[in-house]
N, C-alpha and C. Protein backbone atom coordinates (compact mmCIF):
# COMPACT_ATOMS: atom_id res chain seq x y z
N UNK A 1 -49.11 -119.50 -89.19
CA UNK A 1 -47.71 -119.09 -89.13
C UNK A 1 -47.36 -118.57 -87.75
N UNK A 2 -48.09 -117.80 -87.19
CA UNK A 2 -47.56 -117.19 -85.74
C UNK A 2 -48.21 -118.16 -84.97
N UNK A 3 -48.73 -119.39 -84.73
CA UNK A 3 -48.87 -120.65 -84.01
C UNK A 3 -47.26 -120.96 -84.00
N UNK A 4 -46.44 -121.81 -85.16
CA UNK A 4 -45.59 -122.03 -85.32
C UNK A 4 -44.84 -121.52 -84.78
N UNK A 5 -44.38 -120.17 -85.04
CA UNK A 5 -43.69 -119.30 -84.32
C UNK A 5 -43.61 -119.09 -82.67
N UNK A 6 -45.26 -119.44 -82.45
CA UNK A 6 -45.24 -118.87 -80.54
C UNK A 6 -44.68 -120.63 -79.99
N UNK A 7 -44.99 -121.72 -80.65
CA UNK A 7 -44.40 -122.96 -80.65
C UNK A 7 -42.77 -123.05 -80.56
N UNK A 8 -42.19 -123.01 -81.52
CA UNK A 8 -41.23 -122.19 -82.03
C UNK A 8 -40.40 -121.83 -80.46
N UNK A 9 -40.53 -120.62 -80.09
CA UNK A 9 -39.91 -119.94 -79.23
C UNK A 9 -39.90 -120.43 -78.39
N UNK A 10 -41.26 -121.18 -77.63
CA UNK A 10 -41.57 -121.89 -76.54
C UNK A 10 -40.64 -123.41 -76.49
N UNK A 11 -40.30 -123.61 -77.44
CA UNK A 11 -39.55 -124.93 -77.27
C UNK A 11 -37.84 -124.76 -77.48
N UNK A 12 -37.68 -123.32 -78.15
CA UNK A 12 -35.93 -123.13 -77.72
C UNK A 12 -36.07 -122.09 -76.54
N UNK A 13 -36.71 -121.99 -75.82
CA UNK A 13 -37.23 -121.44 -74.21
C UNK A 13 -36.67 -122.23 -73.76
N UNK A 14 -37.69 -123.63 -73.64
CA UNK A 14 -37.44 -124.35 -72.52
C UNK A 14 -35.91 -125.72 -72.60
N UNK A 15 -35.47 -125.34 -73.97
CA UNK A 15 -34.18 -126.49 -74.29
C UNK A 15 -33.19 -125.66 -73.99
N UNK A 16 -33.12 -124.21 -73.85
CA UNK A 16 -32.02 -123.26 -73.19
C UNK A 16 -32.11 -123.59 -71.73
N UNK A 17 -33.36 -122.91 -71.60
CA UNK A 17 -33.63 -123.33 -69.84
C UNK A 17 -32.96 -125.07 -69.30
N UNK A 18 -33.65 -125.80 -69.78
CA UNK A 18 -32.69 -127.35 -69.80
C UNK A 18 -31.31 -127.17 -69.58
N UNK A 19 -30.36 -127.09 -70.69
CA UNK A 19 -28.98 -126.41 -70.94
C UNK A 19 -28.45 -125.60 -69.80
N UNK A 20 -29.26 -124.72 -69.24
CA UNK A 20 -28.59 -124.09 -68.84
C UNK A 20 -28.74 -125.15 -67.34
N UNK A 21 -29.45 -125.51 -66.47
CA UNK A 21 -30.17 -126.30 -65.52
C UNK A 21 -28.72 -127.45 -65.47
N UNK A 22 -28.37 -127.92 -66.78
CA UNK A 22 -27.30 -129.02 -67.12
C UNK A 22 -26.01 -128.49 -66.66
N UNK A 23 -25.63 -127.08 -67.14
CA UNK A 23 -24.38 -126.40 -66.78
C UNK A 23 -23.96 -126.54 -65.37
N UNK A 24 -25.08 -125.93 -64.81
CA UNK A 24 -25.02 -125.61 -63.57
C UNK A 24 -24.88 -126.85 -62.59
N UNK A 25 -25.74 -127.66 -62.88
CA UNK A 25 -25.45 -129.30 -62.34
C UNK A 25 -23.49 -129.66 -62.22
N UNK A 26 -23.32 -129.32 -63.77
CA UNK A 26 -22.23 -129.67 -64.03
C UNK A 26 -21.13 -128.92 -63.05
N UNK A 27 -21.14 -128.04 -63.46
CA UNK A 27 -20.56 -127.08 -62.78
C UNK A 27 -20.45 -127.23 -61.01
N UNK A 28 -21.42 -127.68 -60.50
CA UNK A 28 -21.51 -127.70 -58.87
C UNK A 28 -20.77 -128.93 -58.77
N UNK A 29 -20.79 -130.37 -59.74
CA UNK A 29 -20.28 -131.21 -59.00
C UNK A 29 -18.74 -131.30 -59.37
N UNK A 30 -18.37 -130.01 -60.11
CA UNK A 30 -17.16 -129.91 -60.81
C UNK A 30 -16.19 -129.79 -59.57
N UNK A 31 -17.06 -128.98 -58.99
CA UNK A 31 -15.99 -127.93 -57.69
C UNK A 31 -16.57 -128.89 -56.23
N UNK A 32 -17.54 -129.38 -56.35
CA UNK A 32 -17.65 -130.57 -55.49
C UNK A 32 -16.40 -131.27 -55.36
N UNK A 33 -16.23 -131.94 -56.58
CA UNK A 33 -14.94 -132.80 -56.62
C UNK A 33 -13.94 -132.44 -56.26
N UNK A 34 -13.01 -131.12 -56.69
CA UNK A 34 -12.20 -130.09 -56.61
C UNK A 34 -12.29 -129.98 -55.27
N UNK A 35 -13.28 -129.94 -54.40
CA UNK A 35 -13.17 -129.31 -52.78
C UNK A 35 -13.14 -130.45 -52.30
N UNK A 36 -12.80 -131.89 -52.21
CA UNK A 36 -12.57 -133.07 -52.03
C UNK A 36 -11.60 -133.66 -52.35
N UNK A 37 -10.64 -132.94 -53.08
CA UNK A 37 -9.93 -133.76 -53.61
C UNK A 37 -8.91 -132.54 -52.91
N UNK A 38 -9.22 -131.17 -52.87
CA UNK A 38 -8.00 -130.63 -51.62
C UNK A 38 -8.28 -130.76 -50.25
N UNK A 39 -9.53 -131.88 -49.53
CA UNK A 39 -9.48 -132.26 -48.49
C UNK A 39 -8.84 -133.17 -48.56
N UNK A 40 -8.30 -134.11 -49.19
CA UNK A 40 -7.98 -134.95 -49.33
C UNK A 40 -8.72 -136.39 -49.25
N UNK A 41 -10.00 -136.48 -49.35
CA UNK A 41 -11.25 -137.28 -49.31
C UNK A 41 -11.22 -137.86 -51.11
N UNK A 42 -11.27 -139.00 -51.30
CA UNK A 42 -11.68 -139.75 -52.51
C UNK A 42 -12.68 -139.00 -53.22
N UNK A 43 -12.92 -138.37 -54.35
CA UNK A 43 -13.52 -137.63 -55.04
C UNK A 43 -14.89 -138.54 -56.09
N UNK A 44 -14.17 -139.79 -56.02
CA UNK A 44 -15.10 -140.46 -56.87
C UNK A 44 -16.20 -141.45 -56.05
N UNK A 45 -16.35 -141.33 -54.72
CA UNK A 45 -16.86 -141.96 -54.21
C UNK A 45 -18.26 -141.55 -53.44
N UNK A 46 -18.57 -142.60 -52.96
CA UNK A 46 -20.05 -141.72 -52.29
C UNK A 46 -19.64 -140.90 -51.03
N UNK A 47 -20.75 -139.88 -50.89
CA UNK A 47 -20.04 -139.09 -49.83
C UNK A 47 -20.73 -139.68 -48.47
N UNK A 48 -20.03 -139.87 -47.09
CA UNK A 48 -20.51 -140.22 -46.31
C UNK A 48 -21.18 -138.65 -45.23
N UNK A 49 -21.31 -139.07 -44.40
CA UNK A 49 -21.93 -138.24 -43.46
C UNK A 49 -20.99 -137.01 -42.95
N UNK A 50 -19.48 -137.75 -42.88
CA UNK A 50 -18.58 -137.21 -42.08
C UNK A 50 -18.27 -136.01 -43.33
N UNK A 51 -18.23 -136.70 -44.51
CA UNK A 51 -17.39 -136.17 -45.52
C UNK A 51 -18.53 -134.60 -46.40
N UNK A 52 -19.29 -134.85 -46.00
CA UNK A 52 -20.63 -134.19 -46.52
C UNK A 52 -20.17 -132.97 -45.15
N UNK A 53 -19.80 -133.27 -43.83
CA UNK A 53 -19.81 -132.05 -42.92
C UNK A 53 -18.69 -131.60 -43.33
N UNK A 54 -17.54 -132.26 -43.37
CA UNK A 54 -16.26 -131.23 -43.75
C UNK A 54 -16.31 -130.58 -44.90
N UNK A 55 -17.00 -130.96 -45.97
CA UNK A 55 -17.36 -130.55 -47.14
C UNK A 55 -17.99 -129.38 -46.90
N UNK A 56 -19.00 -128.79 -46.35
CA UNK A 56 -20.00 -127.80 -45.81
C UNK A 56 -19.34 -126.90 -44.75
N UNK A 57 -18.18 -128.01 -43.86
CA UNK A 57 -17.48 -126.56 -43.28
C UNK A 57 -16.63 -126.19 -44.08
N UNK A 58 -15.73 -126.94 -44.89
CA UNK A 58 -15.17 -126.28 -45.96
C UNK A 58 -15.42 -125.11 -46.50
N UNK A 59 -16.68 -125.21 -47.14
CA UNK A 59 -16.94 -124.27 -48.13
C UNK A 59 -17.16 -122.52 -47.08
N UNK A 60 -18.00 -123.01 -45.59
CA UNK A 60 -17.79 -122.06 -44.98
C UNK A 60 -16.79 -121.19 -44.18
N UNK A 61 -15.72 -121.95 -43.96
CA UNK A 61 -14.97 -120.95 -43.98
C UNK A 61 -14.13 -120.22 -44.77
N UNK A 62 -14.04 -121.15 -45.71
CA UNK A 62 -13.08 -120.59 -46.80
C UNK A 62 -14.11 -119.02 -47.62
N UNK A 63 -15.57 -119.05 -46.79
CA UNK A 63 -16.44 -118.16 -47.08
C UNK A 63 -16.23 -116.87 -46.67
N UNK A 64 -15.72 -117.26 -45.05
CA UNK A 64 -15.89 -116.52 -43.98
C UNK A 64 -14.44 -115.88 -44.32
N UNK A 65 -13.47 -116.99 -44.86
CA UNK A 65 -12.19 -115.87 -44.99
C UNK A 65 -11.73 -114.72 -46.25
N UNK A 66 -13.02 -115.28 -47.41
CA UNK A 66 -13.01 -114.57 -48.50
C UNK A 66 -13.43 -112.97 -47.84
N UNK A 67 -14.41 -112.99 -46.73
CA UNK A 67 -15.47 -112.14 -46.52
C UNK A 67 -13.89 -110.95 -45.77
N UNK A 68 -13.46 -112.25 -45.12
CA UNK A 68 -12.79 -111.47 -43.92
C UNK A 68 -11.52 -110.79 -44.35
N UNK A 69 -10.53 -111.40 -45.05
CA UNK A 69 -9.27 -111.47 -46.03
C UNK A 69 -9.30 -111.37 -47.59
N UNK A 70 -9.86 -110.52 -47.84
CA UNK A 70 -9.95 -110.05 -49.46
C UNK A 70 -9.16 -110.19 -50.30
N UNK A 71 -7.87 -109.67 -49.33
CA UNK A 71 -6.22 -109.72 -50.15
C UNK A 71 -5.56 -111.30 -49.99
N UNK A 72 -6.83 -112.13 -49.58
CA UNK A 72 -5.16 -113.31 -49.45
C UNK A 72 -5.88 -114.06 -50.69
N UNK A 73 -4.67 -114.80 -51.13
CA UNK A 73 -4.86 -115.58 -52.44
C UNK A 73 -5.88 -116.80 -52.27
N UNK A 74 -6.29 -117.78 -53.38
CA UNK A 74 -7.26 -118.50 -53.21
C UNK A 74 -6.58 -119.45 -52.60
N UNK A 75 -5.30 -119.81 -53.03
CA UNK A 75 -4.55 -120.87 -52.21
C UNK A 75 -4.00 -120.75 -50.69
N UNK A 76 -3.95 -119.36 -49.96
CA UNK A 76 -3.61 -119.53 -48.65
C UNK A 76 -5.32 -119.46 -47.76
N UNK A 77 -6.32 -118.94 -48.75
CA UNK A 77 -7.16 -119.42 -48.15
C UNK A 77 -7.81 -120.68 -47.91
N UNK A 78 -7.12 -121.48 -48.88
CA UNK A 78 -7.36 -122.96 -49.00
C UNK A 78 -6.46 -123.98 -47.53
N UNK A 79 -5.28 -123.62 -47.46
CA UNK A 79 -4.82 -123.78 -46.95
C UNK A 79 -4.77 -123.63 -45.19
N UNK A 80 -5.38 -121.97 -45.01
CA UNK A 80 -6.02 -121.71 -43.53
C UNK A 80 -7.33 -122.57 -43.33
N UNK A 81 -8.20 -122.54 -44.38
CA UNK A 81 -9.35 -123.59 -44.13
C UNK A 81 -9.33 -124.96 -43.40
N UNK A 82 -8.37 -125.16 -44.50
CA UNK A 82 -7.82 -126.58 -43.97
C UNK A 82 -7.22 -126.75 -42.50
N UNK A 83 -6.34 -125.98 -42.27
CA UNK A 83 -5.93 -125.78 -41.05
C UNK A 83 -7.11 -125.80 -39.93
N UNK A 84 -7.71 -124.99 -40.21
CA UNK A 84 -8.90 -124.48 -39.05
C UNK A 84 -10.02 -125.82 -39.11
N UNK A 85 -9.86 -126.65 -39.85
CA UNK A 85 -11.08 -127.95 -39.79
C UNK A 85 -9.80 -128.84 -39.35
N UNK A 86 -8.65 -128.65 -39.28
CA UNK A 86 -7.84 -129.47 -38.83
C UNK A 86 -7.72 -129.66 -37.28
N UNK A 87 -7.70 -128.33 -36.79
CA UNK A 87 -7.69 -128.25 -35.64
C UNK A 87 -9.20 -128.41 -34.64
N UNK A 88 -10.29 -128.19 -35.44
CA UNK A 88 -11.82 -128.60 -34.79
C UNK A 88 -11.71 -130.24 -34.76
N UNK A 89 -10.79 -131.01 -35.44
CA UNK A 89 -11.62 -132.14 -35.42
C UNK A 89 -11.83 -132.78 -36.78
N UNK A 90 -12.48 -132.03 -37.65
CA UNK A 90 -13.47 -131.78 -38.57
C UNK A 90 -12.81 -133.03 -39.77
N UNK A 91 -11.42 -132.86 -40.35
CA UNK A 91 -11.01 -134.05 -41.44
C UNK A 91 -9.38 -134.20 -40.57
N UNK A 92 -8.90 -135.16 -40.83
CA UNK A 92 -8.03 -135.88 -40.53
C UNK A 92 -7.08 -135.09 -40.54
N UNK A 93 -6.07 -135.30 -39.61
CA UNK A 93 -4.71 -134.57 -39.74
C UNK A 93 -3.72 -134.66 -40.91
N UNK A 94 -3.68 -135.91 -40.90
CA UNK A 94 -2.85 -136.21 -42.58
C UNK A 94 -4.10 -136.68 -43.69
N UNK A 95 -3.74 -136.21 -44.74
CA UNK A 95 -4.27 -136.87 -45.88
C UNK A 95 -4.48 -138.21 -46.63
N UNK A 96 -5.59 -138.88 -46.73
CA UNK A 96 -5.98 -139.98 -46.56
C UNK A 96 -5.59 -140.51 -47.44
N UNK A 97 -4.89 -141.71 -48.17
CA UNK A 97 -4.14 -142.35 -49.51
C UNK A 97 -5.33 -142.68 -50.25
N UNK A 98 -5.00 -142.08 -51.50
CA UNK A 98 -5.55 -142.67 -52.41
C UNK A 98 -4.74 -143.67 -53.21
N UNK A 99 -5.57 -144.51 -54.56
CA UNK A 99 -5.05 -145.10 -55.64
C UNK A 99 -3.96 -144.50 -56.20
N UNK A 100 -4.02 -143.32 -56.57
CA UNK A 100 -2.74 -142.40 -57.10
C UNK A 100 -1.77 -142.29 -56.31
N UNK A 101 -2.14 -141.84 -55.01
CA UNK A 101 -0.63 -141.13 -54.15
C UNK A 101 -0.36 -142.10 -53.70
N UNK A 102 -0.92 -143.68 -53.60
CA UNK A 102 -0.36 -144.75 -53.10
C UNK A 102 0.70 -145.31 -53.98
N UNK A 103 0.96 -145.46 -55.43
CA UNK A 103 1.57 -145.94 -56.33
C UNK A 103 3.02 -144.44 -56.17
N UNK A 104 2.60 -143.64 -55.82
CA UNK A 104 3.81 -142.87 -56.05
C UNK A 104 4.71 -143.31 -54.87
C-alpha cells in the first residue's frame, strides 16, 4: 500500500510539473505574439534575425522604462518604446501591412 502511494505522488509530481512547464511555454509565446504584433511585425511567422533584435530591444526598454517611469501607463510605455527603436534604426518607421490591415 505505501509503494502505491509513494508511486502515486511521484506521478501527480511530475504531470503537475509537466502542466505547469506547458503554461509557461504557453504563456511566453502568448506575449511573444502580443509584442509583435504592437511592433507591427507578422506574428504568425518565423522570426528572422532582424525581428528577434527588435523583439529583445523591445522588451528592454520597455524594461528600462518600467524601472525608470513607474507612473506611466503600460500603453505610453509601449508607445515611447516604440519611438526610441524608431529612432535607433531598430523596426521600421511605418508599420509593415499585414493580411488584415491590407483588406481594410
Amino acid at each position: 500500500m505505501g509503494e502505491f502511494f509513494y508511486w502515486g505522488m511521484l506521478g501527480l509530481g511530475v504531470s503537475i510539473a509537466l502542466l505547469l512547464g506547458l503554461l509557461a511555454h504557453l504563456v511566453a509565446a502568448s506575449r511573444r505574439r502580443q509584442t509583435l504584433k504592437k511592433l507591427g511585425f507578422p506574428a504568425g511567422s518565423k522570426l528572422t534575425a532582424e525581428h528577434l533584435q527588435a523583439l529583445h530591444s523591445f522588451e528592454n526598454t520597455d524594461t528600462h522604462l518600467r524601472k525608470s517611469f513607474p507612473k506611466l501607463s503600460d500603453r505610453q510605455r509601449e508607445v515611447i518604446a516604440r519611438d526610441v527603436l524608431r529612432d535607433r534604426g531598430i523596426i521600421p518607421k511605418k508599420r509593415q501591412s499585414t493580411a488584415s490591415n491590407a483588406r481594410s
